[in-house]
Protein backbone atom coordinates (compact mmCIF):
# COMPACT_ATOMS: atom_id res chain seq x y z
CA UNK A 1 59.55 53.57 103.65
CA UNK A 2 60.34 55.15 100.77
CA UNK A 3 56.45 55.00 99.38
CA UNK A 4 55.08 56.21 102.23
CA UNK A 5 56.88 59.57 102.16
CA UNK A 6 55.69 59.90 98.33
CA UNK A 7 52.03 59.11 99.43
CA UNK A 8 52.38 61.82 102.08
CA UNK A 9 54.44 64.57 99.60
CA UNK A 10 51.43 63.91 97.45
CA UNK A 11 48.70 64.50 100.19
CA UNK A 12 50.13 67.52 101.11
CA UNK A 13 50.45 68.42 97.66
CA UNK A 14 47.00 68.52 97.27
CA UNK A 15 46.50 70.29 99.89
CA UNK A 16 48.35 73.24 98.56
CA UNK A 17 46.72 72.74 95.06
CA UNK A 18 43.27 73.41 97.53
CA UNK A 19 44.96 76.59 98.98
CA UNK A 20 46.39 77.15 95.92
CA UNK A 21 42.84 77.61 94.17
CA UNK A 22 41.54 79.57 97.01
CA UNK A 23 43.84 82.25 97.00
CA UNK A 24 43.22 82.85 93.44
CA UNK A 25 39.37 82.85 93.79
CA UNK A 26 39.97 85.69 96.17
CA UNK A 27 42.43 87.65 93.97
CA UNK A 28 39.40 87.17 91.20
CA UNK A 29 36.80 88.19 93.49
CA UNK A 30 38.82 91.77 93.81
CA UNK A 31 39.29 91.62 90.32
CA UNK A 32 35.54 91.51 89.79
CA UNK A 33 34.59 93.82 92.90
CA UNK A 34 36.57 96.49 91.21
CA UNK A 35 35.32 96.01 87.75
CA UNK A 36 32.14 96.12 88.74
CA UNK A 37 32.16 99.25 90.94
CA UNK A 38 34.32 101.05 88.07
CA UNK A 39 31.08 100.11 85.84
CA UNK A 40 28.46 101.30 88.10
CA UNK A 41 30.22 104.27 88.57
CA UNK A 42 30.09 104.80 84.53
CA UNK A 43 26.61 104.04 84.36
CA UNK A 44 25.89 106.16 87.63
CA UNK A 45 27.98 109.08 85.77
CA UNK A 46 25.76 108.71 82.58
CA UNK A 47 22.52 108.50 84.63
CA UNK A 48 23.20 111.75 86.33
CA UNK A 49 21.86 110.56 89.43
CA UNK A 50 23.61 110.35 91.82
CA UNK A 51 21.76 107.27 94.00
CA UNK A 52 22.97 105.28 91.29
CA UNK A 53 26.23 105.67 92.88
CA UNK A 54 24.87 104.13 96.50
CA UNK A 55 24.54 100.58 93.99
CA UNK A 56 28.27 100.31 94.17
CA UNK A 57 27.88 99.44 97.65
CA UNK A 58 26.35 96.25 96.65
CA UNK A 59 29.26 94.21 94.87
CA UNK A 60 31.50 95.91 97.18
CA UNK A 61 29.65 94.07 100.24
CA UNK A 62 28.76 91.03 98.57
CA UNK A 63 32.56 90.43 97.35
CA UNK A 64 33.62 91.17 100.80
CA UNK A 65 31.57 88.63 102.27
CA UNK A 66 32.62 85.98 99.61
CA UNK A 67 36.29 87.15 99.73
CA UNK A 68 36.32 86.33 103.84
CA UNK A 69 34.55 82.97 102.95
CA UNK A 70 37.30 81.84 100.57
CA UNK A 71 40.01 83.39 103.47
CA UNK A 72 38.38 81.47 105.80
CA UNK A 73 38.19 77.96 103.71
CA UNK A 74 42.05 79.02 102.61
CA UNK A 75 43.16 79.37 106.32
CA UNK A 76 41.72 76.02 107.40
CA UNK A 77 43.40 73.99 104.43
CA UNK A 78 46.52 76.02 105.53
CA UNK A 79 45.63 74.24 109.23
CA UNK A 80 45.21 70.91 107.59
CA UNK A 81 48.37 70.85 105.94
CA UNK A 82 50.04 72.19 109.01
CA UNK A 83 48.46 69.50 111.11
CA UNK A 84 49.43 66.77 108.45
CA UNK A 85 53.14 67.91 108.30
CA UNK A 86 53.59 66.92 112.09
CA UNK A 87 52.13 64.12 111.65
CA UNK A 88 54.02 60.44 110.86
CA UNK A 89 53.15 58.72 107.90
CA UNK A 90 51.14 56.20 109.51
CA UNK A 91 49.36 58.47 111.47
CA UNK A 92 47.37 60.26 109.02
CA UNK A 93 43.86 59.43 107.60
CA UNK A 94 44.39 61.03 104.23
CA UNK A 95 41.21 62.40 104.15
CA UNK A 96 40.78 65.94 102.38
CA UNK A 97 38.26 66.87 105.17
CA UNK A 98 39.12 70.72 106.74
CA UNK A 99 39.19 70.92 110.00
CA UNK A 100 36.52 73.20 112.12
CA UNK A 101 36.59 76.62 112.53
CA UNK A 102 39.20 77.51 115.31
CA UNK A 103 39.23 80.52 116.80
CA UNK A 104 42.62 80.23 117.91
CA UNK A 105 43.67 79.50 114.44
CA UNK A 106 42.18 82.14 112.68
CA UNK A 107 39.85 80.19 111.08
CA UNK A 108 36.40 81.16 112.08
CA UNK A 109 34.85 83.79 109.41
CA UNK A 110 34.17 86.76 111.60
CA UNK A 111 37.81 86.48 112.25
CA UNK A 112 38.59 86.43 108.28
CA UNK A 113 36.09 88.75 107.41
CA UNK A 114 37.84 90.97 109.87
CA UNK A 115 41.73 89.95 108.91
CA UNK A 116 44.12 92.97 107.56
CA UNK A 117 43.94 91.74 103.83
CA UNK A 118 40.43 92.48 103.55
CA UNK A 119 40.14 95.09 105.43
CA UNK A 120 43.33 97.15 103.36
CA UNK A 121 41.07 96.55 100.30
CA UNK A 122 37.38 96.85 101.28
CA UNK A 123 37.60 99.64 103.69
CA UNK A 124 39.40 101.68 100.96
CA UNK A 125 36.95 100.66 98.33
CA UNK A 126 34.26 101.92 100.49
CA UNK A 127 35.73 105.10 101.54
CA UNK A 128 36.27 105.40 97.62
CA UNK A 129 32.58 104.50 97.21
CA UNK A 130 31.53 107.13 99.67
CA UNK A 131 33.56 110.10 98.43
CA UNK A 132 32.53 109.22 94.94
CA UNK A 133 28.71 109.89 95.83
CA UNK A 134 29.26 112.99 97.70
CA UNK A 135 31.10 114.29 94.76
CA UNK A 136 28.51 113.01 92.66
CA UNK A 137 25.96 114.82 94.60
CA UNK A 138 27.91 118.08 95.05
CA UNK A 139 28.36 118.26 91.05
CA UNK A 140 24.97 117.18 89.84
């Protein structure tokens, strides 16, 4: 009995390792999204043009979509382990397989692409984005 509940603690602790490693590829991916804007906006300041500025768009879209696709893979390990917590011992395939998008769950991407923590960063960044090239164009 005893065995079995260490073969399940260390199921589940993979799991979270999984979640684990998806939550900090989307803390990178902000990292990078806001690097990489910063930079166009120095090279976009240097160029003294001010479509330059309209590139930042770019990484800020592309990380957003990538973000939401690491949400979405986070949120459906988050299901698995949930799902494998109710669960008895003997019950469980111990298979590493996510389950299907759910939209119940949370799990499908439009809902992830759409979910408050991206939305209190991207939406910013673009609103950032956008007053940064009608400054741009106002001074140059």
């Amino acid at each position: 009995m005893n065995d079995n509940i260490e073969v399940k603690i260390r199921y589940l602790e993979m799991i979270q390792n999984i979640m684990t490693r998806m939550s900090t590829n989307s803390f990178m991916l902000k990292g990078w999204a806001v690097t990489l804007i910063a930079g166009i906006f120095a090279l976009s300041a240097k160029e003294a043009n001010p479509m330059y500025f309209l590139l930042a768009y770019v990484p800020a879209i592309l990380f957003w979509l990538l973000d939401a696709y690491y949400l979405m893979l986070e949120r459906q390990y988050k299901h698995l382990y949930n799902l494998s917590t109710e669960k008895a011992v003997s019950d469980i395939d111990f298979k590493i397989k996510r389950p299907k998008a759910n939209w119940e769950n949370k799990t499908c991407y439009c809902q992830c692409l759409m979910s408050t923590t991206e939305l209190f960063f991207y939406v910013p960044t673009a609103i950032l984005v956008a007053i940064v090239v009608i400054l741009g164009q106002n001074i140059l």
